[in-house]
Protein backbone atom coordinates (compact mmCIF):
# COMPACT_ATOMS: atom_id res chain seq x y z
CA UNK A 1 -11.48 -0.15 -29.95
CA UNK A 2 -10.93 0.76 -26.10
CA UNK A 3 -11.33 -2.49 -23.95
CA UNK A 4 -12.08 -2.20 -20.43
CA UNK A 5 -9.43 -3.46 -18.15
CA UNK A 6 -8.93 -3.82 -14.51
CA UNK A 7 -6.59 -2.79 -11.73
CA UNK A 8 -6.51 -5.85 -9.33
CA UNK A 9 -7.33 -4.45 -5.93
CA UNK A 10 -5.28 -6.64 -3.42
CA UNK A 11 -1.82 -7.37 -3.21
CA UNK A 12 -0.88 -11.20 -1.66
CA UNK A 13 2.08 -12.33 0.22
CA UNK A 14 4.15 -15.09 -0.61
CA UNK A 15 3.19 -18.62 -0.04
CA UNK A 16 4.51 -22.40 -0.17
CA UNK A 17 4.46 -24.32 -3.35
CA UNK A 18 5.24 -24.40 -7.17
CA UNK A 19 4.75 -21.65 -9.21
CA UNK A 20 5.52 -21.81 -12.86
CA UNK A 21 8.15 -18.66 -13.34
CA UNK A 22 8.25 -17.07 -17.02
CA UNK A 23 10.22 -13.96 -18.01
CA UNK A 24 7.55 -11.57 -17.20
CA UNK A 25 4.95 -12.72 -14.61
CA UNK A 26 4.39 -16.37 -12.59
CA UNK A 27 1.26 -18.56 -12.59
CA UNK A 28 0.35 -20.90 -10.23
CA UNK A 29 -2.75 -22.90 -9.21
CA UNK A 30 -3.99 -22.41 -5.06
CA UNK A 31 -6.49 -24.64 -3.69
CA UNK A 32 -8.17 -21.92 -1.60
CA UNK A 33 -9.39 -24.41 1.29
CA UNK A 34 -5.51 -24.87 2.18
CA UNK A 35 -4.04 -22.04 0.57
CA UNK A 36 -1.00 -23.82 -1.11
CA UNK A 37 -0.20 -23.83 -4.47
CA UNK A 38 -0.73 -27.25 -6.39
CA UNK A 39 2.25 -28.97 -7.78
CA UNK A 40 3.01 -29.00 -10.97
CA UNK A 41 4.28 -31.73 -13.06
CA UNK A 42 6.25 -31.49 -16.98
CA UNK A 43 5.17 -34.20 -19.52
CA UNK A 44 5.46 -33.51 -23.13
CA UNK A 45 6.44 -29.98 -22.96
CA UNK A 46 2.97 -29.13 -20.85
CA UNK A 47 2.57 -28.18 -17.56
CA UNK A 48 0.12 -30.06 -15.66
CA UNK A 49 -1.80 -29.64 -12.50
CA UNK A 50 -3.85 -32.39 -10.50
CA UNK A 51 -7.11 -31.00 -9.16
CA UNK A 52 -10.06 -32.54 -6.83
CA UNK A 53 -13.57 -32.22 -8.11
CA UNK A 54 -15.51 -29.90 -5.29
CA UNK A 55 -12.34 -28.16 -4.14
CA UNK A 56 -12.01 -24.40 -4.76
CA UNK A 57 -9.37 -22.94 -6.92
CA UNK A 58 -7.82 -19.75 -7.60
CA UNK A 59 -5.36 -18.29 -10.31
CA UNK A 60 -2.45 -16.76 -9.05
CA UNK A 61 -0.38 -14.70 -11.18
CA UNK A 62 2.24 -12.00 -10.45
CA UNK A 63 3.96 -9.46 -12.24
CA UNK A 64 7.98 -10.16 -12.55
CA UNK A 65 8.83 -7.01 -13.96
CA UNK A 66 9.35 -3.15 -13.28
CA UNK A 67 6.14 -2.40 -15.41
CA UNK A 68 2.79 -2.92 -15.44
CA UNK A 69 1.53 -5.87 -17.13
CA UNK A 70 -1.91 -6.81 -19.10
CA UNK A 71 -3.08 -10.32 -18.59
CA UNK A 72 -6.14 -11.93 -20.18
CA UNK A 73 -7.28 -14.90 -18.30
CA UNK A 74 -8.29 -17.95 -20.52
CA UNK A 75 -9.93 -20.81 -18.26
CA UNK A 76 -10.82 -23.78 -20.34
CA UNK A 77 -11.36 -21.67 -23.43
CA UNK A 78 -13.16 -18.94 -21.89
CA UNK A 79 -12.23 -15.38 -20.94
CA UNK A 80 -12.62 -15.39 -17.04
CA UNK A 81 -13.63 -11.96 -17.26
CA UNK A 82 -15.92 -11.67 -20.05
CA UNK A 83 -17.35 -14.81 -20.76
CA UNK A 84 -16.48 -14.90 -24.40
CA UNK A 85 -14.41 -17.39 -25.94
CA UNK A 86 -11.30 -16.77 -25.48
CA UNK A 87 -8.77 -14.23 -27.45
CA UNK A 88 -5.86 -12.23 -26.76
CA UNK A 89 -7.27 -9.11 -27.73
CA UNK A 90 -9.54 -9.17 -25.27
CA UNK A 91 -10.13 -7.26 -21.78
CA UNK A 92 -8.30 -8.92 -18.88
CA UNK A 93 -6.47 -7.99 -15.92
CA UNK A 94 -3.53 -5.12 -15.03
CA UNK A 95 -1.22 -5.91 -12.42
CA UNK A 96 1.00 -3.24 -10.97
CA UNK A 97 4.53 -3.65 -10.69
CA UNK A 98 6.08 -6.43 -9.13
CA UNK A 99 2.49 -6.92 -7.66
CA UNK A 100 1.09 -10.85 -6.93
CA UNK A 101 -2.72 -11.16 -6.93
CA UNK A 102 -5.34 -14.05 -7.13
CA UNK A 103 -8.09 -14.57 -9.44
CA UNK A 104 -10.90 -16.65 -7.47
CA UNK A 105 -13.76 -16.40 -10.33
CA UNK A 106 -15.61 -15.59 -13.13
CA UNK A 107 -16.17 -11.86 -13.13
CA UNK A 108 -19.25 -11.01 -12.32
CA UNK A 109 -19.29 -7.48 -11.55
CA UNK A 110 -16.11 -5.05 -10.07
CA UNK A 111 -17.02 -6.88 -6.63
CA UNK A 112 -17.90 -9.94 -6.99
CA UNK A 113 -16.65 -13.76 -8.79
CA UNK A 114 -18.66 -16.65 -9.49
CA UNK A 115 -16.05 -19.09 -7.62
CA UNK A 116 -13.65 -21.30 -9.52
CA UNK A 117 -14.19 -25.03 -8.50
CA UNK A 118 -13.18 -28.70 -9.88
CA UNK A 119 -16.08 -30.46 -11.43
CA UNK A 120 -17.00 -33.51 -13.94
CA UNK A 121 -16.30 -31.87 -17.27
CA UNK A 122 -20.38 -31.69 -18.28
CA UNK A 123 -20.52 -29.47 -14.88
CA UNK A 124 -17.86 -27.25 -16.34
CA UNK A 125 -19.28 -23.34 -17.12
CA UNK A 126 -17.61 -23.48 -20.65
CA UNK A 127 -19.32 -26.87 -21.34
CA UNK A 128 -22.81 -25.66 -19.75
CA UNK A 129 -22.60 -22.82 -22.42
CA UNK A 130 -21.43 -25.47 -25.34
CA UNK A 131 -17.82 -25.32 -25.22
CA UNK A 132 -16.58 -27.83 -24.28
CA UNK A 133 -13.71 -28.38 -26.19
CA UNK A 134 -10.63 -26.45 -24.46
CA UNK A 135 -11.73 -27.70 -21.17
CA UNK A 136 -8.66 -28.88 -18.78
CA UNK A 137 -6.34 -25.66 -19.80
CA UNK A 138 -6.12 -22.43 -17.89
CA UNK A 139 -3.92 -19.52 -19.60
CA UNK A 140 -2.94 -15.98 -19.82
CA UNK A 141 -2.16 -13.64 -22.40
CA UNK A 142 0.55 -11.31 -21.31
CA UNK A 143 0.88 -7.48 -22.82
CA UNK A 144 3.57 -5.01 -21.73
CA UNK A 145 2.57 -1.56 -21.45
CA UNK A 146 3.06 0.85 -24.47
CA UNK A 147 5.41 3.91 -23.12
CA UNK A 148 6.25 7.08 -24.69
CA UNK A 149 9.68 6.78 -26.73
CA UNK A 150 11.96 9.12 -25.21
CA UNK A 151 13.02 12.69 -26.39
CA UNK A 152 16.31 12.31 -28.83
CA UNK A 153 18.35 15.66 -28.63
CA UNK A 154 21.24 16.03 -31.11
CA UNK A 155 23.92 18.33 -29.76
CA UNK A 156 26.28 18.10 -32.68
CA UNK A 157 23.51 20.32 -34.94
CA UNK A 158 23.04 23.67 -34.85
CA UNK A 159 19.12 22.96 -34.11
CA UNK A 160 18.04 20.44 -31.42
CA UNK A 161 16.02 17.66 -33.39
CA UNK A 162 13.05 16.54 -31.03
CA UNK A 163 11.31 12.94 -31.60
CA UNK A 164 8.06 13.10 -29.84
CA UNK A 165 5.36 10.64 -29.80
CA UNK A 166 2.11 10.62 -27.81
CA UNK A 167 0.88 8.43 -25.48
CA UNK A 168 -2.82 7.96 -25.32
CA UNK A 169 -4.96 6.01 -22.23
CA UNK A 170 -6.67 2.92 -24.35
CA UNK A 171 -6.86 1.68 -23.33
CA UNK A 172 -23.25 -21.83 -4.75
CA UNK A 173 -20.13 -22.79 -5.37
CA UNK A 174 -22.41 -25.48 -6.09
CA UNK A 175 -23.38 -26.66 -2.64
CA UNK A 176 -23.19 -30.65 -4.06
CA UNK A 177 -20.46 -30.10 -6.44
CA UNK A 178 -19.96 -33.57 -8.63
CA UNK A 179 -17.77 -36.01 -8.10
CA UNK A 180 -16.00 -37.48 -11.20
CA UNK A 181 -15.63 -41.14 -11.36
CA UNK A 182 -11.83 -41.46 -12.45
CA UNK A 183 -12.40 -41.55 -16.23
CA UNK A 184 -13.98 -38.29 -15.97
CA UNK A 185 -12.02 -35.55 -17.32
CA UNK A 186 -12.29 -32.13 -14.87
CA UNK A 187 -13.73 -28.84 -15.60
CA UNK A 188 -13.97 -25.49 -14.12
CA UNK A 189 -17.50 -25.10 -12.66
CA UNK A 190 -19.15 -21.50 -12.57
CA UNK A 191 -19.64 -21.71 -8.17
CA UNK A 192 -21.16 -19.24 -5.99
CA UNK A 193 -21.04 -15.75 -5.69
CA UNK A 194 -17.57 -13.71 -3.50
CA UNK A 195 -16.39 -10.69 -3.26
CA UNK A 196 -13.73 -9.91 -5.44
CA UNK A 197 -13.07 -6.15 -5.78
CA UNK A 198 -11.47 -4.03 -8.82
CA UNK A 199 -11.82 -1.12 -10.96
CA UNK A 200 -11.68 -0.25 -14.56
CA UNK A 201 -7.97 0.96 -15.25
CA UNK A 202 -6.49 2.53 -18.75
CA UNK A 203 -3.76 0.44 -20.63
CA UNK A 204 -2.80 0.99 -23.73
CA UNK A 205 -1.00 -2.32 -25.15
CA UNK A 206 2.89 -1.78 -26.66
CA UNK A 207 1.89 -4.67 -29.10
CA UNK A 208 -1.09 -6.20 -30.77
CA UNK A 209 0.76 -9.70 -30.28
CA UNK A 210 0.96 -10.99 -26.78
CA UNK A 211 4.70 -10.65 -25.09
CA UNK A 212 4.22 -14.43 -23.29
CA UNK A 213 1.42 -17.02 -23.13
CA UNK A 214 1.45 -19.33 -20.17
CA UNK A 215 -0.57 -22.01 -20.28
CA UNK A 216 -1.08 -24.97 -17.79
CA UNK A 217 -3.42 -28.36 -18.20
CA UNK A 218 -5.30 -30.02 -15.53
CA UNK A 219 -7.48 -33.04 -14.47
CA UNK A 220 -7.61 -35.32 -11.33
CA UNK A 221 -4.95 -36.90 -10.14
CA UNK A 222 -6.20 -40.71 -10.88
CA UNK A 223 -6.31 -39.56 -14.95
CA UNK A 224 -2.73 -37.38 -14.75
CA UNK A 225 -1.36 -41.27 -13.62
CA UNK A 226 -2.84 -43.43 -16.02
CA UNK A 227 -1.85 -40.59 -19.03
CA UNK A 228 1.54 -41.15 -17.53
CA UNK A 229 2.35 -37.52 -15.94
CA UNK A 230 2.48 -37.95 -12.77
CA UNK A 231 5.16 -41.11 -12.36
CA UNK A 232 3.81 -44.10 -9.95
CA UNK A 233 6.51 -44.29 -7.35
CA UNK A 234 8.58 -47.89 -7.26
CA UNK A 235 8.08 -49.16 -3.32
CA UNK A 236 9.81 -52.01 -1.99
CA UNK A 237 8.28 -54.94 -0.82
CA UNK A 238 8.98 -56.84 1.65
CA UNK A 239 8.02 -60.14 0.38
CA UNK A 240 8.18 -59.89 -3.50
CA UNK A 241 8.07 -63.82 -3.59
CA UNK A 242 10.07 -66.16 -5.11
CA UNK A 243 12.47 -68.83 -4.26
CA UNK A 244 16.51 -68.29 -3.05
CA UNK A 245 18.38 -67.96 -6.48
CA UNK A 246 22.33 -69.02 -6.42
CA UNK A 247 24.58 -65.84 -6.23
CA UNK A 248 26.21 -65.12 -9.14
């Protein structure tokens, strides 16, 4: 079956931060009111981001290699694009070669996104449509492209032996967002409508299996300390207390 996918309209330049680098494409998290990327932390083989409930987020992802690339957007379980639970096999976006882009939002049309934004996890779009369960994780799918095999010619035969193979196209923000008490694990809220422009685009997929999945968990900062990901820094004090012990 031919999925629709989409050409990502807008190219971005480089910015500050942490982006998590695979083989084929990066991912980062940008808090769109600064513009940065959030900092990412490793605990337990998982990449983690902190985020603050209210604040606007976009996915950034860009394509590492020479080729275009497919990627299906998973946030908290659900495809940012369709709105169905999440699978590889479904639609997602193409990005160009070498070419960086931001995902702001739930698609809503081919120019507009309901905006991403941190919120208390019963605020979250996938728990407001009852599924909860994968909230905190944000993910992509990436496909390569299928290409035609190129022509073989034997010169040693008398007859030139041709391989061919055919290549066919397949392919409001909520104005008072909530504010989670520290226990409260975040969400991705479905926020108010902005534009977001693309087009439908032909890929055809070299495999049925994805080439890389990328996957990074997040929740505020206050839970990423107390589950021990993000390290409490040691400070000195001045006046620890205590008496004058003998030297040794």
């Amino acid at each position: 079956m031919k999925l629709p996918t989409f050409l990502i309209a807008a190219v971005l330049t480089a910015g500050a931060g942490a982006a998590y680098a695979a083989t084929l494409a990066d991912i980062a998290v940008i808090d769109r009111t600064t513009g940065e990327r959030l900092q990412t932390w490793r605990h337990g083989g998982r990449l983690y981001v902190a985020g603050r409930p209210g604040d606007r987020y976009a996915v950034e992802l860009k394509n590492r290699s020479g080729g275009r690339l497919l990627a299906v957007l998973s946030v908290d379980g659900v495809n940012a694009v369709t709105g169905e639970t999440a699978a590889g096999n479904q639609s997602g976006y193409v990005l160009d070669a070498w070419e960086r882009a931001e995902i702001a939002g739930w698609r809503k049309s081919l120019s507009d996104v309901a905006a991403f934004y941190f919120t208390a996890l019963p605020d979250s779009y996938a728990a407001r449509t009852g599924r909860p369960d994968n909230v905190g994780v944000i993910g992509i799918a990436v496909f390569r492209e299928y290409r035609v095999p190129p022509r073989l010619f034997d010169f040693d035969s008398a007859a030139a032996l041709e391989s061919e193979s055919k290549a066919s196209g397949a392919v409001s923000e909520r104005r008072q967002a909530a504010r989670a008490a520290p226990a409260q694990k975040l969400g991705t809220g479905h926020g108010e409508r902005i534009a977001s422009s693309t087009r439908y685009t032909d890929f055809r997929r070299a495999s049925e299996r994805p080439a890389e999945v990328i996957t990074i968990h997040y929740d505020s900062y206050a839970n990423l300390v107390a589950q021990g990901v993000i390290p409490v820094p040691c400070r000195p004090r001045a006046f620890p207390g205590g008496f004058v012990p003998d030297p040794a």
